[in-house]
N, C-alpha and C. Protein backbone atom coordinates (compact mmCIF):
# COMPACT_ATOMS: atom_id res chain seq x y z
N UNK A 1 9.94 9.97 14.31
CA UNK A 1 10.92 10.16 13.27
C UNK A 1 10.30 9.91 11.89
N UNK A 2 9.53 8.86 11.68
CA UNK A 2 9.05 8.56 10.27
C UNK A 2 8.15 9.18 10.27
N UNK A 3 7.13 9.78 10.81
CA UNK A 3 5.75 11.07 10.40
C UNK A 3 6.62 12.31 10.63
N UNK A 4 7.30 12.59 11.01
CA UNK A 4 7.88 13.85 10.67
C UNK A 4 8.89 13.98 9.34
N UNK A 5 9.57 13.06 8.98
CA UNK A 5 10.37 12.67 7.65
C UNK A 5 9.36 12.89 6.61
N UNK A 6 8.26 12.21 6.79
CA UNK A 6 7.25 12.37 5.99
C UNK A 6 6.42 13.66 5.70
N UNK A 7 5.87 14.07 7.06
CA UNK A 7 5.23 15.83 6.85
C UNK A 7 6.75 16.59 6.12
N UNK A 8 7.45 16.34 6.44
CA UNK A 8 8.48 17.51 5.91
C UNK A 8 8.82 17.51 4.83
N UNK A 9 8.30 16.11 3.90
CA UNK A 9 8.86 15.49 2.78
C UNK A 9 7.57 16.26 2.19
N UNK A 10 6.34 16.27 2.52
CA UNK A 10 5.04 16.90 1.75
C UNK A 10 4.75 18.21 1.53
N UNK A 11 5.18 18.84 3.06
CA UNK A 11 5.39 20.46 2.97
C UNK A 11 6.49 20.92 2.20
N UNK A 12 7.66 20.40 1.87
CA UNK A 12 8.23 20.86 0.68
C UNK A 12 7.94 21.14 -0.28
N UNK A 13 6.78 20.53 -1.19
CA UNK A 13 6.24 19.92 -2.19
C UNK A 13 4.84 20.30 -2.04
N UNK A 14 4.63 21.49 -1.37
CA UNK A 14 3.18 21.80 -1.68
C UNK A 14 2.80 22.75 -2.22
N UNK A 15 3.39 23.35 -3.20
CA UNK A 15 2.72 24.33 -4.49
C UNK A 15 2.21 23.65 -5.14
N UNK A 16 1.25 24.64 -5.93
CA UNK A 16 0.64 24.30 -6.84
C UNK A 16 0.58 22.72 -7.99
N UNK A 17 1.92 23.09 -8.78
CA UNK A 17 2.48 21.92 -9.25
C UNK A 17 3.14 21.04 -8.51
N UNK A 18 3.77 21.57 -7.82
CA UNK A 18 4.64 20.18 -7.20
C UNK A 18 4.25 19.32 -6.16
N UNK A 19 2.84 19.47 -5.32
CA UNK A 19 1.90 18.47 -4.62
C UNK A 19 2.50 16.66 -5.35
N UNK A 20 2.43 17.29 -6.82
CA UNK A 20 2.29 15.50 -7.22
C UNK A 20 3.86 15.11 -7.08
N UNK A 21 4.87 15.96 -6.95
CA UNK A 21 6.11 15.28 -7.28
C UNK A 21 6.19 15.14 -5.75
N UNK A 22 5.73 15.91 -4.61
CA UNK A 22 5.72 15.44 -3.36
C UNK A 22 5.16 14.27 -2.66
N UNK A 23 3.98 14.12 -3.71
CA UNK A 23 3.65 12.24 -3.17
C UNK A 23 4.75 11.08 -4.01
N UNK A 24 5.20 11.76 -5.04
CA UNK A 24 5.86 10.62 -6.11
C UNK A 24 7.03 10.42 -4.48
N UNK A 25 7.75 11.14 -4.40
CA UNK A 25 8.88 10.86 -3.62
C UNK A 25 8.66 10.15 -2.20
N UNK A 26 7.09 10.69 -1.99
CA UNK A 26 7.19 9.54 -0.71
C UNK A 26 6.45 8.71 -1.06
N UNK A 27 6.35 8.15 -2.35
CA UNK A 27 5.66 6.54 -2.32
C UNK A 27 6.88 6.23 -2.69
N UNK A 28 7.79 7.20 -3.47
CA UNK A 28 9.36 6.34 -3.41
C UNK A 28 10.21 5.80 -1.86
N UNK A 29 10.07 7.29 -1.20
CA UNK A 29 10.79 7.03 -0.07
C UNK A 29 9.69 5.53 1.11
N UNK A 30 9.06 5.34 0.68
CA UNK A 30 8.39 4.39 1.59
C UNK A 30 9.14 2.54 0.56
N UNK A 31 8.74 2.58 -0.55
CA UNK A 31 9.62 2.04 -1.23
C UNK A 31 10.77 1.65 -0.69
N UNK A 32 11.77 2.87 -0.72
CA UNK A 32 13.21 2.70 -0.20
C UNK A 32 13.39 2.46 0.96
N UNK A 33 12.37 2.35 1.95
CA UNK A 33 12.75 1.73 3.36
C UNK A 33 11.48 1.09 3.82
N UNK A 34 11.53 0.41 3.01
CA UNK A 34 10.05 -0.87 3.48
C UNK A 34 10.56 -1.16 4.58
N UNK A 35 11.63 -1.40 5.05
CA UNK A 35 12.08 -2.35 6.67
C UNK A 35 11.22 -0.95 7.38
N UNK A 36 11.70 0.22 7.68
CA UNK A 36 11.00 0.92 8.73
C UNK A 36 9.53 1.40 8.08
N UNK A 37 9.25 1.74 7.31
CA UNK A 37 7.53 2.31 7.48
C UNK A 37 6.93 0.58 7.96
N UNK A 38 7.46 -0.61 7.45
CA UNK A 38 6.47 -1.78 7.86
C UNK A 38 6.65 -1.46 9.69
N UNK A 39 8.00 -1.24 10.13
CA UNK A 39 7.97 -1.61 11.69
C UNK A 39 7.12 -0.12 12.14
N UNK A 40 6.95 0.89 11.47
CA UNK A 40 5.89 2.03 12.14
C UNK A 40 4.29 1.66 11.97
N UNK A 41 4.39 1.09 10.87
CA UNK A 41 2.90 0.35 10.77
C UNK A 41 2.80 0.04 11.98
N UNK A 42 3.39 -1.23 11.90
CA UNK A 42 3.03 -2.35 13.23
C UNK A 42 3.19 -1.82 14.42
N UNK A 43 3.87 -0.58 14.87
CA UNK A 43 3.67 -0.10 16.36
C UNK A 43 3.30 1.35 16.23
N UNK A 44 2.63 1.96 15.23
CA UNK A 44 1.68 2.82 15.68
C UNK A 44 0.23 2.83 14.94
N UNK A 45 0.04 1.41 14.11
CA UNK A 45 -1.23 0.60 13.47
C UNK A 45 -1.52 1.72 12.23
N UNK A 46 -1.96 0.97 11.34
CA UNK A 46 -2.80 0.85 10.26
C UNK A 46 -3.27 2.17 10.52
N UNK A 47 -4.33 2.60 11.25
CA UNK A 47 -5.56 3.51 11.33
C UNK A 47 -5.17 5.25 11.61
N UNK A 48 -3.60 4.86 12.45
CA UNK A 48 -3.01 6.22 12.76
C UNK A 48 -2.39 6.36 11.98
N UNK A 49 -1.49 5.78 11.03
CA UNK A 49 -0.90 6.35 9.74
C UNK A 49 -1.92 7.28 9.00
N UNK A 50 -3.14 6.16 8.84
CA UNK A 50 -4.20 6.47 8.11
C UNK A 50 -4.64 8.24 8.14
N UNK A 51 -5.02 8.19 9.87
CA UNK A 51 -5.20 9.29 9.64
C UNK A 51 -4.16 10.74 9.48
N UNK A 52 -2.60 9.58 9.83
CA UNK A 52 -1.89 11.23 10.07
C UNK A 52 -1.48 11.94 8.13
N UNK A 53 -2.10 10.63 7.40
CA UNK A 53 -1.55 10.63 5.59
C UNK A 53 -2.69 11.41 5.34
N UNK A 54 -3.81 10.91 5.57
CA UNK A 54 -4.94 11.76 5.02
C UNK A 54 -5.10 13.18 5.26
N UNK A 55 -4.71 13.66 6.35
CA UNK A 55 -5.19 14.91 7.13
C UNK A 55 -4.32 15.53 6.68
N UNK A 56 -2.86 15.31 6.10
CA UNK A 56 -1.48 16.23 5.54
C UNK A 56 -2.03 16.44 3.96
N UNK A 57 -1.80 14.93 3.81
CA UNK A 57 -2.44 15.02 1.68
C UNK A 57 -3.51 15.76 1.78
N UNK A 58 -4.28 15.86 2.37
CA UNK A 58 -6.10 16.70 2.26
C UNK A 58 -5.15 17.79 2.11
N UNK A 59 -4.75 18.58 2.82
CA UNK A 59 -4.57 19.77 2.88
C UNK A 59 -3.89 20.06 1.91
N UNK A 60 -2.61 19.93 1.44
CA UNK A 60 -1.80 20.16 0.83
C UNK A 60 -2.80 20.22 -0.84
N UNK A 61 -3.43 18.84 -1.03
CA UNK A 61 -4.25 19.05 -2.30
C UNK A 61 -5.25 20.00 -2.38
N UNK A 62 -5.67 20.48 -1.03
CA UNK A 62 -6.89 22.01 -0.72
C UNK A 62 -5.96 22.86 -1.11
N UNK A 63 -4.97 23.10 -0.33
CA UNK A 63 -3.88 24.25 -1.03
C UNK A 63 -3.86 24.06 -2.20
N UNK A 64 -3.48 23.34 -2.98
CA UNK A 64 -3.32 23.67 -4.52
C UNK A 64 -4.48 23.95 -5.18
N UNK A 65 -5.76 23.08 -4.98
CA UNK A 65 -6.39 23.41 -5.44
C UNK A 65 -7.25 24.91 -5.53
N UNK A 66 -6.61 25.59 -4.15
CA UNK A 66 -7.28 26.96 -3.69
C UNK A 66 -6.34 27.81 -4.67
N UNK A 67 -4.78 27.25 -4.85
CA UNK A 67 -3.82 28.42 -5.48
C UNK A 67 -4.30 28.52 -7.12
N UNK A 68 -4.87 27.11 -7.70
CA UNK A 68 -5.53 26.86 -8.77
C UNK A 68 -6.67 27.80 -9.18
N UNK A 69 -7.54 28.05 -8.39
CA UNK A 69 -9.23 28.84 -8.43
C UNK A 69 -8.59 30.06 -8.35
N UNK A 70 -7.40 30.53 -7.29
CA UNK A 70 -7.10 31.88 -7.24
C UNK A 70 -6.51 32.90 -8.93
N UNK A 71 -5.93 31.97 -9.03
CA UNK A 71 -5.16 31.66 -10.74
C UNK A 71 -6.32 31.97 -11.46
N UNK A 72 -7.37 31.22 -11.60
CA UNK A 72 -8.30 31.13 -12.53
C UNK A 72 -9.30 32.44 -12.30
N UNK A 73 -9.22 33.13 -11.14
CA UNK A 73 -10.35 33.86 -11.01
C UNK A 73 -9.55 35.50 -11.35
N UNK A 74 -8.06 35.32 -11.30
CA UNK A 74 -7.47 36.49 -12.09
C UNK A 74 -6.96 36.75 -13.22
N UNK A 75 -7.36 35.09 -14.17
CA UNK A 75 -6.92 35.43 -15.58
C UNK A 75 -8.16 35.14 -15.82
N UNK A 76 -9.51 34.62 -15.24
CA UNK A 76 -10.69 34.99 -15.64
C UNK A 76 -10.23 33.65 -16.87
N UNK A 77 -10.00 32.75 -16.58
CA UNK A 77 -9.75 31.40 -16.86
C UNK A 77 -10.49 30.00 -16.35
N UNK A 78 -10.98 29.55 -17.20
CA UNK A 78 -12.00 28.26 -16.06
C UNK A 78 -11.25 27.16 -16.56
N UNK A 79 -11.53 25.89 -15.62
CA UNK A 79 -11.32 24.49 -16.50
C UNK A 79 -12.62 23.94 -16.86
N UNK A 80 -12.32 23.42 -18.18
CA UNK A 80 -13.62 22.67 -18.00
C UNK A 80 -13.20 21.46 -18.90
């Protein structure tokens, strides 16, 4: 229930711009229910959160950053 609340809370929120308002809301929503993300910690540990946060955020920030380069390579636009 809480890694799926969560993937669904990130895949909403994965364009371009809105990646960042999709982490704002789940460092809110973890915030707003410290009682359950602490009891998912403690019975599915530290290391599997770890990896199920990293492997969603990676992507989602590859996506933007790919929709970013795509952007830039058709207005022939760089950052620097």
């Amino acid at each position: 229930m809480f890694q799926e609340e969560a993937a669904a809370l990130l895949q909403q929120h994965e364009g371009t711009f809105l990646w960042q308002e999709g982490l704002l809301q789940l460092f809110r929503y973890i915030e707003q229910n410290r009682a359950v993300c602490l009891c998912a910690l403690k019975s599915v540990g530290r290391e599997h959160l770890k990896r199920f946060f990293e492997a969603d955020i990676h992507a989602i920030i590859h996506r933007a950053v790919e929709q970013i380069g795509a952007r830039a390579l058709k207005k022939r636009t760089w950052i620097s």
